[in-house]
C-alpha atoms as a PDB file:
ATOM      1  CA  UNK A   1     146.555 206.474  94.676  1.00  0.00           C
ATOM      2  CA  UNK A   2     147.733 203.128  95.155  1.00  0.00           C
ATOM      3  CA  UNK A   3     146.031 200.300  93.396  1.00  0.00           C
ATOM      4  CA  UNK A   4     143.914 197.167  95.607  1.00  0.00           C
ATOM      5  CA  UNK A   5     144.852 193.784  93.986  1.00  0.00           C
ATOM      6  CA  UNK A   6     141.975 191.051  95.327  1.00  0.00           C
ATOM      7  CA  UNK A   7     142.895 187.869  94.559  1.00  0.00           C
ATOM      8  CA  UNK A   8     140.598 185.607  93.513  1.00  0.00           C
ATOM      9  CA  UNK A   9     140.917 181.699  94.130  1.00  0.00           C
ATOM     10  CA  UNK A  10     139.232 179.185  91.717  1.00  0.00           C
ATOM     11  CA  UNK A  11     136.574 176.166  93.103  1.00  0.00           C
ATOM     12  CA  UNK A  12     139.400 173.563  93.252  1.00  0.00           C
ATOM     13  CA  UNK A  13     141.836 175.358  95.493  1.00  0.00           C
ATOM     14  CA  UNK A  14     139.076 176.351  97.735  1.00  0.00           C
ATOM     15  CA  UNK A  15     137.703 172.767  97.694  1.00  0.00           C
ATOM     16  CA  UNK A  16     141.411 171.834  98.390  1.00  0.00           C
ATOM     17  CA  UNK A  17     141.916 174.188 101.422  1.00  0.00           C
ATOM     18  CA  UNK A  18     138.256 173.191 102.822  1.00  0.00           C
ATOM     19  CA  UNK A  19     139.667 169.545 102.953  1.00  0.00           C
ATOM     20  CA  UNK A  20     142.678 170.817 104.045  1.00  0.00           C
ATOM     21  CA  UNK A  21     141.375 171.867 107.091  1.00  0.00           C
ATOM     22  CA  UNK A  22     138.538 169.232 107.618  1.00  0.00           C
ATOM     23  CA  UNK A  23     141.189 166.283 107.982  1.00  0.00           C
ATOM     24  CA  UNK A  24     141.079 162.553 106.953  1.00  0.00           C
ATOM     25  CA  UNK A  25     138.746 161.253 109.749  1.00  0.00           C
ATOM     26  CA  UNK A  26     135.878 163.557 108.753  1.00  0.00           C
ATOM     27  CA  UNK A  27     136.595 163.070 105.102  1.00  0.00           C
ATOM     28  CA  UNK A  28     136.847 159.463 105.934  1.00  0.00           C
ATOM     29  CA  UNK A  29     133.083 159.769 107.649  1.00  0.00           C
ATOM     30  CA  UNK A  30     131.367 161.962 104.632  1.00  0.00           C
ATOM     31  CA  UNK A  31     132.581 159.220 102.144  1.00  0.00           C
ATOM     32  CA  UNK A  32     130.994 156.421 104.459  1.00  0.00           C
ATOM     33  CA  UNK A  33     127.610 158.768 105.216  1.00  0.00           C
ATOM     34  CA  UNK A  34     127.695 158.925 100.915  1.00  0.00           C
ATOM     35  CA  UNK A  35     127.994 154.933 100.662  1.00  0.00           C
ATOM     36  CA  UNK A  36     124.844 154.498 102.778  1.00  0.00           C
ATOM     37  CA  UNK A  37     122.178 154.783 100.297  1.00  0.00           C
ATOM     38  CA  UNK A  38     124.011 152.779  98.134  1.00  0.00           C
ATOM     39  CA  UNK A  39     124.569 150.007  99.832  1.00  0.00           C
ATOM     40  CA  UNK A  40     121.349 149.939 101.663  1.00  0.00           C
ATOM     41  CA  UNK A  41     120.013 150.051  97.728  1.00  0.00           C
ATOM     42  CA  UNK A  42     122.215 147.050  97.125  1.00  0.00           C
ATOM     43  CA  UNK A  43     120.961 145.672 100.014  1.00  0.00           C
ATOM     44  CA  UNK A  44     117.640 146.214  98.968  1.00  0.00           C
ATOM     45  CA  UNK A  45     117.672 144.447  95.582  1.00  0.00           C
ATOM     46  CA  UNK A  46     119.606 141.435  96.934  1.00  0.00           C
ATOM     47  CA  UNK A  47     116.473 141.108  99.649  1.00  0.00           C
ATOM     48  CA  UNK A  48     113.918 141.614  96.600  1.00  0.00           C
ATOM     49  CA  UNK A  49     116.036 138.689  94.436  1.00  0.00           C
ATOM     50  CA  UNK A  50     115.983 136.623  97.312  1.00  0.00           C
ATOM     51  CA  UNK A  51     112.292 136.879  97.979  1.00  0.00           C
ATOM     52  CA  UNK A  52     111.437 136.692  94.194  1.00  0.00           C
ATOM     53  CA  UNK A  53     113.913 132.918  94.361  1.00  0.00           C
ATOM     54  CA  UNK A  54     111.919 131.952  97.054  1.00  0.00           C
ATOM     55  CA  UNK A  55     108.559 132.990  95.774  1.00  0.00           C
ATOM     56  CA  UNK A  56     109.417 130.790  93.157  1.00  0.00           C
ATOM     57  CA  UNK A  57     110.478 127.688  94.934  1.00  0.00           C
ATOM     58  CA  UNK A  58     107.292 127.942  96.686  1.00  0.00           C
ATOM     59  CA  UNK A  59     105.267 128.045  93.675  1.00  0.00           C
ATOM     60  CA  UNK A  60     107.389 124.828  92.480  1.00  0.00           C
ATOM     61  CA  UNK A  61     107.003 122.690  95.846  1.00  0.00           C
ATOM     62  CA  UNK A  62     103.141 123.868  95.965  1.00  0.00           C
ATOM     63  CA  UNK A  63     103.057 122.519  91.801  1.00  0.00           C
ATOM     64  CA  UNK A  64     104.694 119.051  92.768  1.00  0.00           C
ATOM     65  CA  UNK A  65     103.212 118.455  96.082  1.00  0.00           C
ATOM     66  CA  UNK A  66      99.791 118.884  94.279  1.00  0.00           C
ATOM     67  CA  UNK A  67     100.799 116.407  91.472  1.00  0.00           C
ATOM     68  CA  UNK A  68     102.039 114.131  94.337  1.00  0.00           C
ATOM     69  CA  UNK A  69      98.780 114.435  95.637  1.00  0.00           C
ATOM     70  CA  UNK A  70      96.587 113.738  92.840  1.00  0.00           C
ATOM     71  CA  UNK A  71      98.947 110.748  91.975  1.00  0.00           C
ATOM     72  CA  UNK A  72      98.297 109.262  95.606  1.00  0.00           C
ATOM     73  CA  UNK A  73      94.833 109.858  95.250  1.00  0.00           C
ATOM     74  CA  UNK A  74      94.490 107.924  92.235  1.00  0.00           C
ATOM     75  CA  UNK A  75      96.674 105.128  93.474  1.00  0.00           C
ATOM     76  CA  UNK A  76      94.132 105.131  96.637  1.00  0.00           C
ATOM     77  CA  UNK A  77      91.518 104.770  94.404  1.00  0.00           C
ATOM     78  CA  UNK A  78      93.162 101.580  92.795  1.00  0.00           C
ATOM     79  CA  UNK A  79      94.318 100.024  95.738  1.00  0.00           C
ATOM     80  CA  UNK A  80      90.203 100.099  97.096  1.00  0.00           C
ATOM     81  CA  UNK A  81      89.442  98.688  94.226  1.00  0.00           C
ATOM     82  CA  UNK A  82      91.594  95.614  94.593  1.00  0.00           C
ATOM     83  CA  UNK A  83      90.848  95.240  97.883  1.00  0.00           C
ATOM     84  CA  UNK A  84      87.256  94.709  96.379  1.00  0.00           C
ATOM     85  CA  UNK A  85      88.652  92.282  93.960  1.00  0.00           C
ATOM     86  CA  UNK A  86      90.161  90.149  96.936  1.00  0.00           C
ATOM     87  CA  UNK A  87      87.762  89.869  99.145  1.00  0.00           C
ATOM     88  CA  UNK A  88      84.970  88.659  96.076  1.00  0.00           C
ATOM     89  CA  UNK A  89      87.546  85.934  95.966  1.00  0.00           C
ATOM     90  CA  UNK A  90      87.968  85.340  99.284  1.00  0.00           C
ATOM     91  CA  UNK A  91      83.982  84.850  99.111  1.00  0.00           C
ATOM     92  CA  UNK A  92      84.202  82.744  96.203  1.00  0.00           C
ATOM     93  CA  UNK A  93      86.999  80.362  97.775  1.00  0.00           C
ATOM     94  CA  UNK A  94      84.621  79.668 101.194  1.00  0.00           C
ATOM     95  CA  UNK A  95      81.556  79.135  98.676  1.00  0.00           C
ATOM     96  CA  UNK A  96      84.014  76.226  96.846  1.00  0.00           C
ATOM     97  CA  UNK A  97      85.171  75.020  99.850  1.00  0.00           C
ATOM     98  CA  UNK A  98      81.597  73.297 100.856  1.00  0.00           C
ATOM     99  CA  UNK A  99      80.544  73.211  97.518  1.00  0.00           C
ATOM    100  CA  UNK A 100      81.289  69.409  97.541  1.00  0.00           C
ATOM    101  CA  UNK A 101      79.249  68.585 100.438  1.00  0.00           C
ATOM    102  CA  UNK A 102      76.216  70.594 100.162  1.00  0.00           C
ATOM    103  CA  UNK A 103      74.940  69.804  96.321  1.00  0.00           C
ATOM    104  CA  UNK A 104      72.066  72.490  96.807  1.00  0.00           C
ATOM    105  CA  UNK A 105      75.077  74.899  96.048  1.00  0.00           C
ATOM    106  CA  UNK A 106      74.305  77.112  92.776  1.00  0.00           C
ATOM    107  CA  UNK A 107      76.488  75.317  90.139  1.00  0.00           C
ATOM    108  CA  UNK A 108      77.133  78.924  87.998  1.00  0.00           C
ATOM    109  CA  UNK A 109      77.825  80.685  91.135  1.00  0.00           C
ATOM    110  CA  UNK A 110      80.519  77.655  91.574  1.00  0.00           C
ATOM    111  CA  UNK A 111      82.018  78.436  87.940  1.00  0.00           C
ATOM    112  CA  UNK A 112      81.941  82.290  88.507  1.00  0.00           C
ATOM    113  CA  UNK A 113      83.955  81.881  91.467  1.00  0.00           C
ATOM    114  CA  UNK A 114      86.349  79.396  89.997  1.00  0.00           C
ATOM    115  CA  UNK A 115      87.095  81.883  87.252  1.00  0.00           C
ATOM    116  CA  UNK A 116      87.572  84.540  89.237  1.00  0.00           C
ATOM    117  CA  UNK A 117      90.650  82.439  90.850  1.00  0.00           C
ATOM    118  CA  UNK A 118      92.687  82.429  87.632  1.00  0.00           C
ATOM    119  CA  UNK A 119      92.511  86.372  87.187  1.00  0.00           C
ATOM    120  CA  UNK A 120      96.048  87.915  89.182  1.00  0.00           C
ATOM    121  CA  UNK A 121      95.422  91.341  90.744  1.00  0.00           C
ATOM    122  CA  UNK A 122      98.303  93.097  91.677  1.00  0.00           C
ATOM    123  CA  UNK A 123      98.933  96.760  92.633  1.00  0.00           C
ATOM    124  CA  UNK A 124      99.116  98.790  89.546  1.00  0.00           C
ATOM    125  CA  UNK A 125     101.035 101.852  91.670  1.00  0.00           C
ATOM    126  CA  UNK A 126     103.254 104.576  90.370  1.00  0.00           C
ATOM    127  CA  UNK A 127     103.274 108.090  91.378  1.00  0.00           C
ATOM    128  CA  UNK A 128     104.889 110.197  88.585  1.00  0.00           C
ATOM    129  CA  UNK A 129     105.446 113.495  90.823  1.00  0.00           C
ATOM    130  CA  UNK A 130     106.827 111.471  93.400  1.00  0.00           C
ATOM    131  CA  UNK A 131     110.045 109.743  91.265  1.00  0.00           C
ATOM    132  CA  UNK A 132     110.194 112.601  88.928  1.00  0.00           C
ATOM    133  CA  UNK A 133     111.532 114.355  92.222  1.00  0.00           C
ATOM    134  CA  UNK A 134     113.473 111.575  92.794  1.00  0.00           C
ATOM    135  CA  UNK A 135     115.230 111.567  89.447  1.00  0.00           C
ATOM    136  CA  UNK A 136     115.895 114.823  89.316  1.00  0.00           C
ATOM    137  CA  UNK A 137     117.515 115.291  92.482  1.00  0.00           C
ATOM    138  CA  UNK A 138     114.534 118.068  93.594  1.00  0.00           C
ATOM    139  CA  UNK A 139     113.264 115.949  96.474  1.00  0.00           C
ATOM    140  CA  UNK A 140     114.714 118.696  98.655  1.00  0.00           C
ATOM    141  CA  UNK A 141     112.601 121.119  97.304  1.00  0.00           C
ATOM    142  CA  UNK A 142     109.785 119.963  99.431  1.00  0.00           C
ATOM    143  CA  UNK A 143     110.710 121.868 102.610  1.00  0.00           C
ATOM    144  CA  UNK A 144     108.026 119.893 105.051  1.00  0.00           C
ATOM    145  CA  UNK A 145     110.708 117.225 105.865  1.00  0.00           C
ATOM    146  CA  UNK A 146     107.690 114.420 107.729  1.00  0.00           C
ATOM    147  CA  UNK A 147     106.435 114.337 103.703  1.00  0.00           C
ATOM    148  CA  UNK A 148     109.322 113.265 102.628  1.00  0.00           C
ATOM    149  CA  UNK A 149     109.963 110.617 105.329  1.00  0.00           C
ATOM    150  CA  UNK A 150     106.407 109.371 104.512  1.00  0.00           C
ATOM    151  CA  UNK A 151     106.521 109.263 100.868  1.00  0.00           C
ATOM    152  CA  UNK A 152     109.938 106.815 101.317  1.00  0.00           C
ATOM    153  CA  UNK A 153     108.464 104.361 103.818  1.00  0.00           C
ATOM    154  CA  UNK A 154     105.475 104.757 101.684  1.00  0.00           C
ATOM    155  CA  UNK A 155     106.975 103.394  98.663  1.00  0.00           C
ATOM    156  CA  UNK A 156     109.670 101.653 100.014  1.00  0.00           C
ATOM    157  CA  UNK A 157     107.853  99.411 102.481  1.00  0.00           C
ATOM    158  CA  UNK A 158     104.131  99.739 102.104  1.00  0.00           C
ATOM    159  CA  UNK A 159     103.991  99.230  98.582  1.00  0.00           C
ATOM    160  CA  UNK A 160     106.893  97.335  98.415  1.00  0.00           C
ATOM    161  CA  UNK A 161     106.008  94.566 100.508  1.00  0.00           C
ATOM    162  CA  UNK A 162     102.178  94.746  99.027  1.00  0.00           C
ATOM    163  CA  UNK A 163     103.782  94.365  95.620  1.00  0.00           C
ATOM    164  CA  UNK A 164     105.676  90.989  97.022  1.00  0.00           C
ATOM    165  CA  UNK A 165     103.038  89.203  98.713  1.00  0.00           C
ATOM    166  CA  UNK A 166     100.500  89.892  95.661  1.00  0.00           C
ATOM    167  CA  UNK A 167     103.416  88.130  93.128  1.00  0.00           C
ATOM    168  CA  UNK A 168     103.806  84.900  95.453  1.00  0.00           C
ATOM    169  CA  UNK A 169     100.248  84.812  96.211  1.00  0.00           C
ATOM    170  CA  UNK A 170      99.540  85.043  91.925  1.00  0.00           C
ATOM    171  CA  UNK A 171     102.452  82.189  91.994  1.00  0.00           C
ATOM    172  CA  UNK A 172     100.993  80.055  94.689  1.00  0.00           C
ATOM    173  CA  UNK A 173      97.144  80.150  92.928  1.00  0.00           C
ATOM    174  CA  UNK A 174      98.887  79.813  89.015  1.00  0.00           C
ATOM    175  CA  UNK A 175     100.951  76.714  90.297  1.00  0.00           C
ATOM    176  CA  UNK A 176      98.026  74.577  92.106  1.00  0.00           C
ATOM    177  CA  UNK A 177      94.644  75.843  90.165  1.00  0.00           C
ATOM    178  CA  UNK A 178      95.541  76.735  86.499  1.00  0.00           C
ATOM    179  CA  UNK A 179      98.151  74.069  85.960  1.00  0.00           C
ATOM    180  CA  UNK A 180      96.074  71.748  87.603  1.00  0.00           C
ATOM    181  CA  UNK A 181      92.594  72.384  86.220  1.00  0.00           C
ATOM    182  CA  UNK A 182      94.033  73.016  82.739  1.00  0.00           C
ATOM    183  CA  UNK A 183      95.873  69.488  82.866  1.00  0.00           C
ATOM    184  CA  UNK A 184      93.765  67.389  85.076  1.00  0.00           C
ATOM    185  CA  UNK A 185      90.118  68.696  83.880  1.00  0.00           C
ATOM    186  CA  UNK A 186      88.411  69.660  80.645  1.00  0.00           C
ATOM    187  CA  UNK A 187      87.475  73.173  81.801  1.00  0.00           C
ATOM    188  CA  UNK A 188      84.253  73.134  79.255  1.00  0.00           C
ATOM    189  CA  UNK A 189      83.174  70.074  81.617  1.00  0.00           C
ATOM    190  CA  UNK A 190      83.129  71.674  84.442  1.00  0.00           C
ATOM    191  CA  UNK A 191      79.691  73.041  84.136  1.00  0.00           C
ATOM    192  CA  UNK A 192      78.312  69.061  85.126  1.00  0.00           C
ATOM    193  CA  UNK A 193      77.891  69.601  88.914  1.00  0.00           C
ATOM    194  CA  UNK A 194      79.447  66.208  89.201  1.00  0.00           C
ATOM    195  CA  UNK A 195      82.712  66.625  87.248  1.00  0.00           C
ATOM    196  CA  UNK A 196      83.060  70.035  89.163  1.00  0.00           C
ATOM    197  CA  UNK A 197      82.628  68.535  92.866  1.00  0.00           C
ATOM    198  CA  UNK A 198      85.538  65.869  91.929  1.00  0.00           C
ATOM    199  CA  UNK A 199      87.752  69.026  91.168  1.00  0.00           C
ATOM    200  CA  UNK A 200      87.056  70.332  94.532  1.00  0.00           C
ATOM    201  CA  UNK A 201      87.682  67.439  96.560  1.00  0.00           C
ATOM    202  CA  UNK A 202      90.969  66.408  94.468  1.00  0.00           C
ATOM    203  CA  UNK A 203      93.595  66.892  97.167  1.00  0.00           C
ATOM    204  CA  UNK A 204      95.412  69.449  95.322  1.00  0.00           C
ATOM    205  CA  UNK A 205      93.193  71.844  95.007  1.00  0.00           C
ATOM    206  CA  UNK A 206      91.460  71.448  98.678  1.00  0.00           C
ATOM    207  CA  UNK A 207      95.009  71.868  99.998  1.00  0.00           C
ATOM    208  CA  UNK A 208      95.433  74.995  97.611  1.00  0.00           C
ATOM    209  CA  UNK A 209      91.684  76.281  99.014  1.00  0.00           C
ATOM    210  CA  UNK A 210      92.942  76.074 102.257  1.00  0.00           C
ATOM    211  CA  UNK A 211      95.834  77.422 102.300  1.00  0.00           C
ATOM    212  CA  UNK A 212      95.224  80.470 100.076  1.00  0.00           C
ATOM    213  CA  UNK A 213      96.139  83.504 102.341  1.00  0.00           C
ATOM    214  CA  UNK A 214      93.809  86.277 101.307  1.00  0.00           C
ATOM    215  CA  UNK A 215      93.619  87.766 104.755  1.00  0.00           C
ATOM    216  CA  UNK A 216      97.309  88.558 104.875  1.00  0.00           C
ATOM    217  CA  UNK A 217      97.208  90.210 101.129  1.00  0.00           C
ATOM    218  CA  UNK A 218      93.873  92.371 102.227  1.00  0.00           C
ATOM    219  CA  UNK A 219      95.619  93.340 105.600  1.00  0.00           C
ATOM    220  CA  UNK A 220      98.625  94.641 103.365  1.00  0.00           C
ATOM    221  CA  UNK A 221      96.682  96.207 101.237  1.00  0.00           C
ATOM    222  CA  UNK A 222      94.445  98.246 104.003  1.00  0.00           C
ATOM    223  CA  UNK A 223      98.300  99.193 105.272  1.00  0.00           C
ATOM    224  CA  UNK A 224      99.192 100.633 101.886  1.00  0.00           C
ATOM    225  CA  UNK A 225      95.857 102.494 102.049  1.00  0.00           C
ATOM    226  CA  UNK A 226      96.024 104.005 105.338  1.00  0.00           C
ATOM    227  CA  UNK A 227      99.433 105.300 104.529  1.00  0.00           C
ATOM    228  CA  UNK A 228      98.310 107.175 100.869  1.00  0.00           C
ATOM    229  CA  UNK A 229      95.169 108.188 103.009  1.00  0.00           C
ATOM    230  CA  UNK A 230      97.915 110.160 106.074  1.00  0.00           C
ATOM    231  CA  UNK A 231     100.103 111.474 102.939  1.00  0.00           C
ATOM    232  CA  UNK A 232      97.190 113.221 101.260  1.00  0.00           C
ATOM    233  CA  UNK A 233      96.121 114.710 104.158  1.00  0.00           C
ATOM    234  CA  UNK A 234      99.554 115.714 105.126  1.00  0.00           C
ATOM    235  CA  UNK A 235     100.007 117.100 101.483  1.00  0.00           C
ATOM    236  CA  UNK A 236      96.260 118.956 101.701  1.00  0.00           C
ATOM    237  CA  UNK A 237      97.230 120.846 105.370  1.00  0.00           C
ATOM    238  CA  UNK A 238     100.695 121.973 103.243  1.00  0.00           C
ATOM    239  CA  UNK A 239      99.356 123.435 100.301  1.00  0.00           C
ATOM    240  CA  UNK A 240      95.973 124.818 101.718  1.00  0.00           C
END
């Protein structure tokens, strides 16, 4: 009785014959169907990095738009209040004006007034936020590109051409009323209605009264304010 021999074939040279008879373009397609969950898992994470970058660029123009914000708001607040300042003065300089001719005139009222002129007001405005960006070479970061344009004509014109006016017009009033009263009159006099009146009609300081241009300064300053007031709200529709 003859003997049956079955042969029996280990995995690899079954494996071997299977992909034998498969051939390289179906091979070639398993190993791509097998690279699809990883790269749509590489995919994935690069989609969840790039969200989590720009979460956090958000949350960093929202931080320094806010600070911008609050900076322009307290600038706003200053600028009001010299506007305030001016236009007392502005009072005070048509109240010395016919001071001379009309000697029912209150003579402390006069002296207030007079005092007033010597004090400089200029705009006291610096936004932190705003040339921290600068400095640092983040202005970018503030996506809403009108803001940007704003804040630069803001500072570089508004405020820049407030900040000029308010030095010549501190130059003009230091040159004809301080160096004038301070050389020409004994200040502690000048509560004698008489001694004032001849410092109000001495030619220097009539031309000086008349020529003081407080209308131009106010009318820069209610620029500068109108332009914090459109950046705030500009800033408050961004980050609201």
């Amino acid at each position: 009785m003859s003997e049956i021999h079955i042969e029996h074939h280990k995995p690899v040279h079954t494996h071997h014959a299977i992909q034998k008879r498969k051939g390289f373009w179906t091979v070639l397609k398993e190993l791509f169907i097998d690279m699809i969950p990883v790269v749509i898992g590489i995919l994935i994470a690069l989609s969840f990095n790039s969200i989590k970058e720009s979460w956090k660029e958000k949350k960093e123009e929202k931080y320094y738009l806010s600070r911008i914000k609050n900076d322009l708001e307290e600038d706003l607040k200053e600028l009001k209040e010299d506007v305030i300042n001016y236009e007392v003065r502005k009072k005070g300089v048509d109240y010395l004006k016919t001071y001379y001719d009309n000697p029912d005139k209150n003579l402390d009222s006069a002296i207030i007034y007079l005092n007033n002129l010597f004090g400089q007001t200029a705009p006291n405005v610096s936004n932190a936020a705003y040339l921290t960006l600068q400095s640092s070479g983040k202005f970018d970061i503030i996506e809403n590109k009108k803001i940007t344009e704003h804040l630069v004509i803001l500072y570089s014109d508004a405020v820049k051409g407030l900040t000029n006016i308010t030095t010549s017009f501190n130059e003009f009033k230091q040159h004809y009323f301080n160096d004038v009263v301070f050389s020409e009159f004994d200040f502690t006099q000048l509560k004698n209605a008489q001694i004032l009146r001849k410092l109000l009609i001495t030619l220097k300081i009539k031309n000086a009264l008349n020529n003081l241009y407080f209308d131009e300064v106010i009318s820069r300053y209610k620029k500068a304010i109108e332009k914090h007031q459109e950046i705030i709200n500009e800033i408050a529709k961004e980050i609201n």
